[in-house]
C-alpha atoms as a PDB file:
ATOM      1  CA  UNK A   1       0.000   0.000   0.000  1.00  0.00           C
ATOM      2  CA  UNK A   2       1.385   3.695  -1.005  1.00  0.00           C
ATOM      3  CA  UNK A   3       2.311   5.807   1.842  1.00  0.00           C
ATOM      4  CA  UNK A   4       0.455   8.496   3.125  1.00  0.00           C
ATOM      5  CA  UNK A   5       1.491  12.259   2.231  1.00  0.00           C
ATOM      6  CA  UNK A   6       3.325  14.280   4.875  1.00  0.00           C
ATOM      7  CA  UNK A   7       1.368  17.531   6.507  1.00  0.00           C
ATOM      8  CA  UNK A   8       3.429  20.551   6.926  1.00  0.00           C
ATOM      9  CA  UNK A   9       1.851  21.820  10.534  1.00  0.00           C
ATOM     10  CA  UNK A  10       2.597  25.007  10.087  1.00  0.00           C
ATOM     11  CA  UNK A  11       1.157  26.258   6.843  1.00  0.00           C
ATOM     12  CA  UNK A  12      -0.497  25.058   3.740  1.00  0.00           C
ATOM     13  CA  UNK A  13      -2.353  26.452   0.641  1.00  0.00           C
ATOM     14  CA  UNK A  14      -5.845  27.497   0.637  1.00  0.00           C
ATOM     15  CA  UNK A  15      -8.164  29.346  -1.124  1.00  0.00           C
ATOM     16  CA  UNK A  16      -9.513  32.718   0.807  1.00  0.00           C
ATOM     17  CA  UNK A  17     -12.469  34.679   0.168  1.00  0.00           C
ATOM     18  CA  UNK A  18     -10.624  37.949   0.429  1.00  0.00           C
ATOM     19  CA  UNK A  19      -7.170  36.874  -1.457  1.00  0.00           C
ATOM     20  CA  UNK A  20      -8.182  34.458  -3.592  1.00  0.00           C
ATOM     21  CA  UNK A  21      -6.678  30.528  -4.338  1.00  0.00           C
ATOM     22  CA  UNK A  22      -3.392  29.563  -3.858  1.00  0.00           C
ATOM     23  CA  UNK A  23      -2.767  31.637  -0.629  1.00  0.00           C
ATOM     24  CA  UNK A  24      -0.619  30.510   1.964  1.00  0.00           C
ATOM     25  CA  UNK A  25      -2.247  30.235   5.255  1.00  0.00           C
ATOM     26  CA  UNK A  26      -1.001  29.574   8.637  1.00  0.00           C
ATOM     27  CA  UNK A  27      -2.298  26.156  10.252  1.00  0.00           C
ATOM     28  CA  UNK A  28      -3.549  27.803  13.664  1.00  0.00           C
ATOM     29  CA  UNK A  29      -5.598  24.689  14.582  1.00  0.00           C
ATOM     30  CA  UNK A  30      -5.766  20.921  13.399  1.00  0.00           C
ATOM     31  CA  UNK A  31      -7.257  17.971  14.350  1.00  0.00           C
ATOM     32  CA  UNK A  32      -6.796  14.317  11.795  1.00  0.00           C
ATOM     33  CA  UNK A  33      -9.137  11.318  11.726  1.00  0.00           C
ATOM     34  CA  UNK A  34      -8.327   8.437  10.227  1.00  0.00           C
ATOM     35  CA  UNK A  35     -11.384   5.805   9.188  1.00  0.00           C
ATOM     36  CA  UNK A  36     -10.831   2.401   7.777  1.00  0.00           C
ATOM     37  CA  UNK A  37     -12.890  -0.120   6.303  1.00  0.00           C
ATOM     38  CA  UNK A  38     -14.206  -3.243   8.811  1.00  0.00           C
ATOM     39  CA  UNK A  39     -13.806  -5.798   6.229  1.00  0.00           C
ATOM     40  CA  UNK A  40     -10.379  -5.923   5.960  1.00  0.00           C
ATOM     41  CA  UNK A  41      -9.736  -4.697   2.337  1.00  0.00           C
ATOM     42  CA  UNK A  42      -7.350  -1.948   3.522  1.00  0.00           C
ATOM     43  CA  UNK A  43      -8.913   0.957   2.293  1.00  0.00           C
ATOM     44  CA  UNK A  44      -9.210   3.743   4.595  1.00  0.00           C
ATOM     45  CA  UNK A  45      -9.377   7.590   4.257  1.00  0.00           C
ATOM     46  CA  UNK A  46      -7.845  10.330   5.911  1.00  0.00           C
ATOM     47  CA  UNK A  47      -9.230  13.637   6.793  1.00  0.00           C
ATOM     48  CA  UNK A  48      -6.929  16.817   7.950  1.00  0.00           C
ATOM     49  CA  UNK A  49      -9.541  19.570  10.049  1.00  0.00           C
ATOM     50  CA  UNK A  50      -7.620  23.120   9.643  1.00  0.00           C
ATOM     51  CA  UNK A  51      -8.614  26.371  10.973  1.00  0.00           C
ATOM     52  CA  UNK A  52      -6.805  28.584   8.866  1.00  0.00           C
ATOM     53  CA  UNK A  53      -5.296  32.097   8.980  1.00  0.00           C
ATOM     54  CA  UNK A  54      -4.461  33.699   5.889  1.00  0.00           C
ATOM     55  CA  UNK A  55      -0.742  35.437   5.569  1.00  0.00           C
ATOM     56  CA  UNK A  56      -2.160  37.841   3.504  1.00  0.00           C
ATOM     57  CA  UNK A  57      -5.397  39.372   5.090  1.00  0.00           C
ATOM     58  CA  UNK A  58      -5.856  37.718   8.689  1.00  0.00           C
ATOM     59  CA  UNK A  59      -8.997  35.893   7.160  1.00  0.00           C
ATOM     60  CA  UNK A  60      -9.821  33.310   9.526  1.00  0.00           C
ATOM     61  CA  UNK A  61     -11.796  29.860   7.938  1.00  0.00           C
ATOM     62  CA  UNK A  62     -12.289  26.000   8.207  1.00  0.00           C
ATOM     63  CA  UNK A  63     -10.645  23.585   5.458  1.00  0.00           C
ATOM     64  CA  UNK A  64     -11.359  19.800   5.561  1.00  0.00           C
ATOM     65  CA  UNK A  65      -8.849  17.842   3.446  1.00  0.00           C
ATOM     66  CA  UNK A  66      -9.248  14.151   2.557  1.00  0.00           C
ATOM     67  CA  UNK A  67      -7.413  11.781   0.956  1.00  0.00           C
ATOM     68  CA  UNK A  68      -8.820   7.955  -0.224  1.00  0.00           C
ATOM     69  CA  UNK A  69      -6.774   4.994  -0.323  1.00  0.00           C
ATOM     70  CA  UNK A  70      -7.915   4.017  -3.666  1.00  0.00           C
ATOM     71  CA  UNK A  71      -7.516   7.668  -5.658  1.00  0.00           C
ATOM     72  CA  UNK A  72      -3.902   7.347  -5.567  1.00  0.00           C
ATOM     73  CA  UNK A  73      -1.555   7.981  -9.038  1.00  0.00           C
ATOM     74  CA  UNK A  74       1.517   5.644  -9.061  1.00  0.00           C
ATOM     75  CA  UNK A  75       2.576   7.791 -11.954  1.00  0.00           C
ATOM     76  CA  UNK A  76       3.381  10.770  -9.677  1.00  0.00           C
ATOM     77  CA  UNK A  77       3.154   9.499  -6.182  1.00  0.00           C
ATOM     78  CA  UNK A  78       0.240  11.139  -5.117  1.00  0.00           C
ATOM     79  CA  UNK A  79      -3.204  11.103  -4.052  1.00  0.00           C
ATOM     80  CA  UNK A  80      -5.984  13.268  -5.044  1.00  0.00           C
ATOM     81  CA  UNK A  81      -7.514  15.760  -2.421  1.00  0.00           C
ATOM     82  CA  UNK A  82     -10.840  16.406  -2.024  1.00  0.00           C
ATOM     83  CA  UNK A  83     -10.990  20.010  -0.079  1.00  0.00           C
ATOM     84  CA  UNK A  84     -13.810  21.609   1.128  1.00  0.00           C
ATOM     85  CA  UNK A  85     -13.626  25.119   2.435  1.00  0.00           C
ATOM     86  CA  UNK A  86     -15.910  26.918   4.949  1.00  0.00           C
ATOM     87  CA  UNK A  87     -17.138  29.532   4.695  1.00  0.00           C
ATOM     88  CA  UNK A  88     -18.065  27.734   1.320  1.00  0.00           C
ATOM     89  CA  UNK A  89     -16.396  29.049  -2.054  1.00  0.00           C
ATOM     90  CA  UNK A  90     -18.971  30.929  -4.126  1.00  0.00           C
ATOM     91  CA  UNK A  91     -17.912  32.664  -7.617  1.00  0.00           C
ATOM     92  CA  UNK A  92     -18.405  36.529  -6.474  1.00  0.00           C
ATOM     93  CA  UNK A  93     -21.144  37.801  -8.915  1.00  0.00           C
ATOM     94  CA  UNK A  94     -20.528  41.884  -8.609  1.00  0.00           C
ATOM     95  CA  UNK A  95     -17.152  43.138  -6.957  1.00  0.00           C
ATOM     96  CA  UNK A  96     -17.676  44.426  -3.543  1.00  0.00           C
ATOM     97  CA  UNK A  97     -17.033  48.590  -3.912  1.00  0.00           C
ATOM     98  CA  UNK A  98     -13.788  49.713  -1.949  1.00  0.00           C
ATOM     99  CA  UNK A  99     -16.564  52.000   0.667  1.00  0.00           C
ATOM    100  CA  UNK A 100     -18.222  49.637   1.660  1.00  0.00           C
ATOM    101  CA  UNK A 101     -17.008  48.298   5.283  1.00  0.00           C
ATOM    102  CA  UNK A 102     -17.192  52.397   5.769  1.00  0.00           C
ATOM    103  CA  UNK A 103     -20.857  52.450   5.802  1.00  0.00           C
ATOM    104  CA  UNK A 104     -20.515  49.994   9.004  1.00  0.00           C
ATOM    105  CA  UNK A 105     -19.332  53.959  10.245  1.00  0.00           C
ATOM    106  CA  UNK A 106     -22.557  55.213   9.042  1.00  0.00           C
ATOM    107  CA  UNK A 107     -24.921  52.281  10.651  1.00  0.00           C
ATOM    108  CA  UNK A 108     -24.039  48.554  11.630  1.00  0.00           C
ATOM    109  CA  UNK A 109     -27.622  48.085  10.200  1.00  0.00           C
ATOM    110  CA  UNK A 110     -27.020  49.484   6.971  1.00  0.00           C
ATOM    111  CA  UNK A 111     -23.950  47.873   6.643  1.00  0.00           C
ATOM    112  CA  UNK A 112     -25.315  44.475   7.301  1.00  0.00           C
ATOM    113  CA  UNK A 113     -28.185  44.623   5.179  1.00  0.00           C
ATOM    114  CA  UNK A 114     -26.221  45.514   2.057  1.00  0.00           C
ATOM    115  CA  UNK A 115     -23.389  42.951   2.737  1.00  0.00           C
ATOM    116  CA  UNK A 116     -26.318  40.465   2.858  1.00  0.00           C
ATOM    117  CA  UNK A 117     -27.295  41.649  -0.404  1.00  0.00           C
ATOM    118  CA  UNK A 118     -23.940  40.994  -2.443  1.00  0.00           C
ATOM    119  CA  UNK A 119     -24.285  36.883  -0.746  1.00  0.00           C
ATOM    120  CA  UNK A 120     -27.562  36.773  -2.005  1.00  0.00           C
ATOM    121  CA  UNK A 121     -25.466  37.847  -5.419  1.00  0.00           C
ATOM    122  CA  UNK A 122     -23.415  35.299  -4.655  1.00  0.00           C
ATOM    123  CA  UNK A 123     -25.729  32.558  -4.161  1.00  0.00           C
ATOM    124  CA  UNK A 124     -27.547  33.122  -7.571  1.00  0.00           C
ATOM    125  CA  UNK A 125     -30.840  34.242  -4.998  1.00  0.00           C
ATOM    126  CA  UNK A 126     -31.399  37.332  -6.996  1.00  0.00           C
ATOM    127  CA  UNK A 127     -35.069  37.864  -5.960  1.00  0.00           C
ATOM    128  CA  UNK A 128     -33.936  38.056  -2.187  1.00  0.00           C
ATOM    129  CA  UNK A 129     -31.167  40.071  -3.809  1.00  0.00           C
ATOM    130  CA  UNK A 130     -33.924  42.705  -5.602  1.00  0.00           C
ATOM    131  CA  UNK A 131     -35.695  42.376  -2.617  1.00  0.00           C
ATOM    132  CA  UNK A 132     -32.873  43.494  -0.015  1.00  0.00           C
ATOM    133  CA  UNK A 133     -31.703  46.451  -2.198  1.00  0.00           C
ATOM    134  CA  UNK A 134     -34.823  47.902  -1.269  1.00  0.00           C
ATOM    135  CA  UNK A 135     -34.657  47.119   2.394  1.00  0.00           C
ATOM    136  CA  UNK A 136     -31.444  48.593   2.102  1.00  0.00           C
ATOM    137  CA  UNK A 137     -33.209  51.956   0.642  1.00  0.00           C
ATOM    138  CA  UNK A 138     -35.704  51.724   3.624  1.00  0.00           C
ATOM    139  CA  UNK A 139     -32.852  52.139   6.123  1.00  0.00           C
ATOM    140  CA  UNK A 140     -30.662  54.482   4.495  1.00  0.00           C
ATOM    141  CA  UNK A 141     -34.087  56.879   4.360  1.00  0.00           C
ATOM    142  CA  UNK A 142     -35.193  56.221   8.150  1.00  0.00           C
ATOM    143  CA  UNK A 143     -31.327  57.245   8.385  1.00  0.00           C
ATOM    144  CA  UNK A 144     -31.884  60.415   6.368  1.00  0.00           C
ATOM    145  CA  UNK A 145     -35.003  60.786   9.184  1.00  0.00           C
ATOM    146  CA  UNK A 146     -37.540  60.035   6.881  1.00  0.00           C
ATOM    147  CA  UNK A 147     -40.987  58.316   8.942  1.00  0.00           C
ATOM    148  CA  UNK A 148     -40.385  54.830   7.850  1.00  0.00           C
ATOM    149  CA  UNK A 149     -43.945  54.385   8.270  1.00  0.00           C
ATOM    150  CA  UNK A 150     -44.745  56.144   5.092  1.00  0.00           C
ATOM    151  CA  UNK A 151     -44.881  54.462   1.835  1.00  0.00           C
ATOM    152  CA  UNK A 152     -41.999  54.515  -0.568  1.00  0.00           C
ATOM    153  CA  UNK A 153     -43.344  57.538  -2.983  1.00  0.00           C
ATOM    154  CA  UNK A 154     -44.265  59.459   0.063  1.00  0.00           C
ATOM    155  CA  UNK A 155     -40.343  58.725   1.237  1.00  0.00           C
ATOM    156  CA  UNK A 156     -38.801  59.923  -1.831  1.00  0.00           C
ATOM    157  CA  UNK A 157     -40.949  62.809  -2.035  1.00  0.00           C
ATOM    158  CA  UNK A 158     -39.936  63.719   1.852  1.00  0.00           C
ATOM    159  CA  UNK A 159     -36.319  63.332   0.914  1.00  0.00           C
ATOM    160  CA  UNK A 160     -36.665  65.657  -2.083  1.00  0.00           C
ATOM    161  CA  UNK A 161     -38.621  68.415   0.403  1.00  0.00           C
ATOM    162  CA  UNK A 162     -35.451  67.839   2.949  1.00  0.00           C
ATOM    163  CA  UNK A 163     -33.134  68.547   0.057  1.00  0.00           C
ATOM    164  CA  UNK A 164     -30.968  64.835   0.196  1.00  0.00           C
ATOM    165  CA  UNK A 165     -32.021  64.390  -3.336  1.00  0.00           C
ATOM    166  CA  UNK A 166     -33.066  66.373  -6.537  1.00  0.00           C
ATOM    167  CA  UNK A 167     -36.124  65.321  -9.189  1.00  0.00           C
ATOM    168  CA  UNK A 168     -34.005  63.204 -11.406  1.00  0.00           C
ATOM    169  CA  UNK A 169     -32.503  61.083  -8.388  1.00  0.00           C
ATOM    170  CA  UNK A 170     -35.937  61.052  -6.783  1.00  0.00           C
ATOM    171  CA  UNK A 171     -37.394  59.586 -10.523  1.00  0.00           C
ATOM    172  CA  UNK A 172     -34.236  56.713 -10.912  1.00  0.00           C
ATOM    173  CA  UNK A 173     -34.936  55.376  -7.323  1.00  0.00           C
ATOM    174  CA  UNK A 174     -38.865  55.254  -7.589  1.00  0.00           C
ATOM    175  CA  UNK A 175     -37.695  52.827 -10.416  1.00  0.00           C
ATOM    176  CA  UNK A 176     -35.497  51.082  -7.917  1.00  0.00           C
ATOM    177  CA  UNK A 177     -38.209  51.165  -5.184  1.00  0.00           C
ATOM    178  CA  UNK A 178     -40.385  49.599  -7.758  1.00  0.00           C
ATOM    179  CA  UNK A 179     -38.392  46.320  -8.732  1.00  0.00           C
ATOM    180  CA  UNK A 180     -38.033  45.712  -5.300  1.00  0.00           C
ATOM    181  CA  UNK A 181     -41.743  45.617  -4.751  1.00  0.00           C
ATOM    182  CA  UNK A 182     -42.414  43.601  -8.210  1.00  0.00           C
ATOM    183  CA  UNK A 183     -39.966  41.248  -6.868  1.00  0.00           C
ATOM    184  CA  UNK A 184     -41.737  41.055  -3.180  1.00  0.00           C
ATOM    185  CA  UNK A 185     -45.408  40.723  -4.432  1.00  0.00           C
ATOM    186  CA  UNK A 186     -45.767  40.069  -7.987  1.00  0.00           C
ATOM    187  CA  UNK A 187     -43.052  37.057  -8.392  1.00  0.00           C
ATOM    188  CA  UNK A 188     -40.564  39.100 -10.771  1.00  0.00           C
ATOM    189  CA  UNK A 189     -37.329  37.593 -11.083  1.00  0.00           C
ATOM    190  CA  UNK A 190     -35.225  40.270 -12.699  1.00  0.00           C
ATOM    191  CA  UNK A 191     -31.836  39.262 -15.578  1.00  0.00           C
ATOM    192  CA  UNK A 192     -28.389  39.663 -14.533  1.00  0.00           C
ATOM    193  CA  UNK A 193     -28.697  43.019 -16.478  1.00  0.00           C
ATOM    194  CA  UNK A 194     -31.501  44.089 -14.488  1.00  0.00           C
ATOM    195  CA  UNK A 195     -30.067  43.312 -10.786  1.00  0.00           C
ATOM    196  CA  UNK A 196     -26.313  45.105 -12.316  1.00  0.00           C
ATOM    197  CA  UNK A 197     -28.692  48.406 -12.942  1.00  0.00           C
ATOM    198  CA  UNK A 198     -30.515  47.977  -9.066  1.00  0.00           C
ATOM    199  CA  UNK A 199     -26.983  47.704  -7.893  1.00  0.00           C
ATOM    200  CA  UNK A 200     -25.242  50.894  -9.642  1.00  0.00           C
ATOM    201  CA  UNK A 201     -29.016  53.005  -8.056  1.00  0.00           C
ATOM    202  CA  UNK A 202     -28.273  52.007  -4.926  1.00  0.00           C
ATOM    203  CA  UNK A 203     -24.494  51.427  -4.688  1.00  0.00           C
ATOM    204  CA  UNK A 204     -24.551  55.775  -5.975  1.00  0.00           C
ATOM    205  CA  UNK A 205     -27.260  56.879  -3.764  1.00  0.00           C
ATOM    206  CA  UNK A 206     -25.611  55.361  -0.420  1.00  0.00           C
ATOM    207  CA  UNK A 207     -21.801  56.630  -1.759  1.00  0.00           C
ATOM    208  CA  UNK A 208     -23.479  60.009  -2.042  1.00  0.00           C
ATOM    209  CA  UNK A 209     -25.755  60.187   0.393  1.00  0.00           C
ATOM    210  CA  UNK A 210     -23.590  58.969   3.372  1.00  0.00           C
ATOM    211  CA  UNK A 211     -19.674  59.102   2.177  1.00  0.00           C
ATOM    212  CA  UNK A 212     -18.444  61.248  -0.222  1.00  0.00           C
ATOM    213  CA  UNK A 213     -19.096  63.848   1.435  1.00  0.00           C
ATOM    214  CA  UNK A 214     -16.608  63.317   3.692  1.00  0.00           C
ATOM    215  CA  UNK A 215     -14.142  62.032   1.141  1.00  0.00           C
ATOM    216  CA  UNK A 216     -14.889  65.286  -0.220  1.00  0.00           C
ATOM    217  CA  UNK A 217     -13.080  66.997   2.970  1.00  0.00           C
ATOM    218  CA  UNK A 218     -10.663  64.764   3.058  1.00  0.00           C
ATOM    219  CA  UNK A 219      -9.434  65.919  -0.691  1.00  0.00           C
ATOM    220  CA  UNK A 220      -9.981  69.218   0.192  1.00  0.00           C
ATOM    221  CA  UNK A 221      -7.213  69.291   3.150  1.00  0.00           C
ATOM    222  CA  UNK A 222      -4.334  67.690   0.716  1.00  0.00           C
ATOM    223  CA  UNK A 223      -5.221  70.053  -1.757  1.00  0.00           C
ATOM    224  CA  UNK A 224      -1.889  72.563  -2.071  1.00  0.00           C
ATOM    225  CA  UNK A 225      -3.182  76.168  -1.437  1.00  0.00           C
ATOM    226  CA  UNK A 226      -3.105  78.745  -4.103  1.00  0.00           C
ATOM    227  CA  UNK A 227      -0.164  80.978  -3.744  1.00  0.00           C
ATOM    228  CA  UNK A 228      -0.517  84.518  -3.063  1.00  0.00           C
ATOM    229  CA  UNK A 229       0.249  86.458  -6.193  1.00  0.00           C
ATOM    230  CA  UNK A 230       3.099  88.495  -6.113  1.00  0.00           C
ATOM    231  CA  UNK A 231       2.898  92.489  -6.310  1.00  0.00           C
ATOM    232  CA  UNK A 232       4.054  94.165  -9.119  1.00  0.00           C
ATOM    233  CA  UNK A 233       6.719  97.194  -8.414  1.00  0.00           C
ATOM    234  CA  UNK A 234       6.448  99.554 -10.438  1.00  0.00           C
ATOM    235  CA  UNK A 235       9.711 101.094 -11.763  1.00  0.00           C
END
């Protein structure tokens, strides 16, 4: 029977949300269990448990790694691995903007709402998706201290009044408010097109509305002062 493949206990490669494959990690926990077969055919399979730290971005996660008797290659001396990662690998559907751990400035609320909207992304659930991007709108206007007992036109129309958005913005997120709704009561699923243009409404009206502002100050104090024009003597 082949031998079984060394583990390096101090790091291996993994593949982390933030960094992507390949990433060395540091093995900060690990447990091995080793089951065999009870009919005496030698086959068994091993199993590493790793709680992982990435080297690049601190990310902590779970990897289980197992190996099977029988999937071994003579040609190269190996066996193959079957790894499993948790939390689970999804393909990301629409890059997270650079802001948005900010907004967790702003409101933990807000924050978690719209991170819950890019898993739902994630997870191909784009009605739950359409659904939270208005949710999302519902706290960033109770935010903007607009009665969230009011319904969505009489919102907008109360943040036009308070002067947080104009008649064009107000129009474009009625739309948004909309889709939401058609995806909460009247079963509309919309196309990847359709959730992309939900996600730039929204993604512009919270930037806006709640940060650039501030990033707006922030440019302001780097910005060299104008020098003082010199006088002209007169000869």
């Amino acid at each position: 029977m082949a031998s079984q493949p060394s583990f390096n206990p101090d790091r291996v490669k993994a593949h982390c949300k933030n960094c992507g494959d390949g990433r060395w990690a540091k093995v900060v926990g690990h447990y091995s269990k080793m089951e065999e077969d009870d009919q005496g055919y030698g086959i068994w399979e091993k199993t590493d448990y790793r709680i992982l730290r990435c080297a690049g971005c601190d990310e902590v996660f779970f990897q289980a790694d197992s190996i099977l008797s029988e999937e071994y290659d003579p040609d190269n001396g190996e066996y193959e691995h079957t790894i499993d990662h948790w939390p689970p690998i999804n393909k990301i559907r629409r890059e997270r903007p650079q802001w948005l751990d900010k907004l967790s400035l702003v409101d933990r609320d807000l924050h978690s709402l719209f991170s819950s909207v890019y898993v739902g992304l994630d997870n191909n659930i784009d009605v739950l998706a359409a659904i939270g991007v208005r949710t999302v709108f519902d706290r960033a206007s109770e935010l903007l201290e607009v009665d969230p007992a009011k319904g969505f036109a009489e919102k907008l129309s109360a943040l036009v009044v308070a002067g947080k958005i104009g008649a064009e913005e107000k129009s474009i997120l009625n739309i948004l408010t909309d889709a939401g709704s058609a995806a909460a009561h009247r079963g509309w699923k919309p196309s990847q097109e359709q959730i992309d243009t939900m996600m730039a409404i929204i993604e512009g009206f919270l930037y806006r509305t709640f940060l650039l502002g501030k990033e707006a100050k922030k440019l302001r104090a780097k910005i060299p002062k104008r020098q003082k024009r010199k006088k002209r003597v007169r000869p």
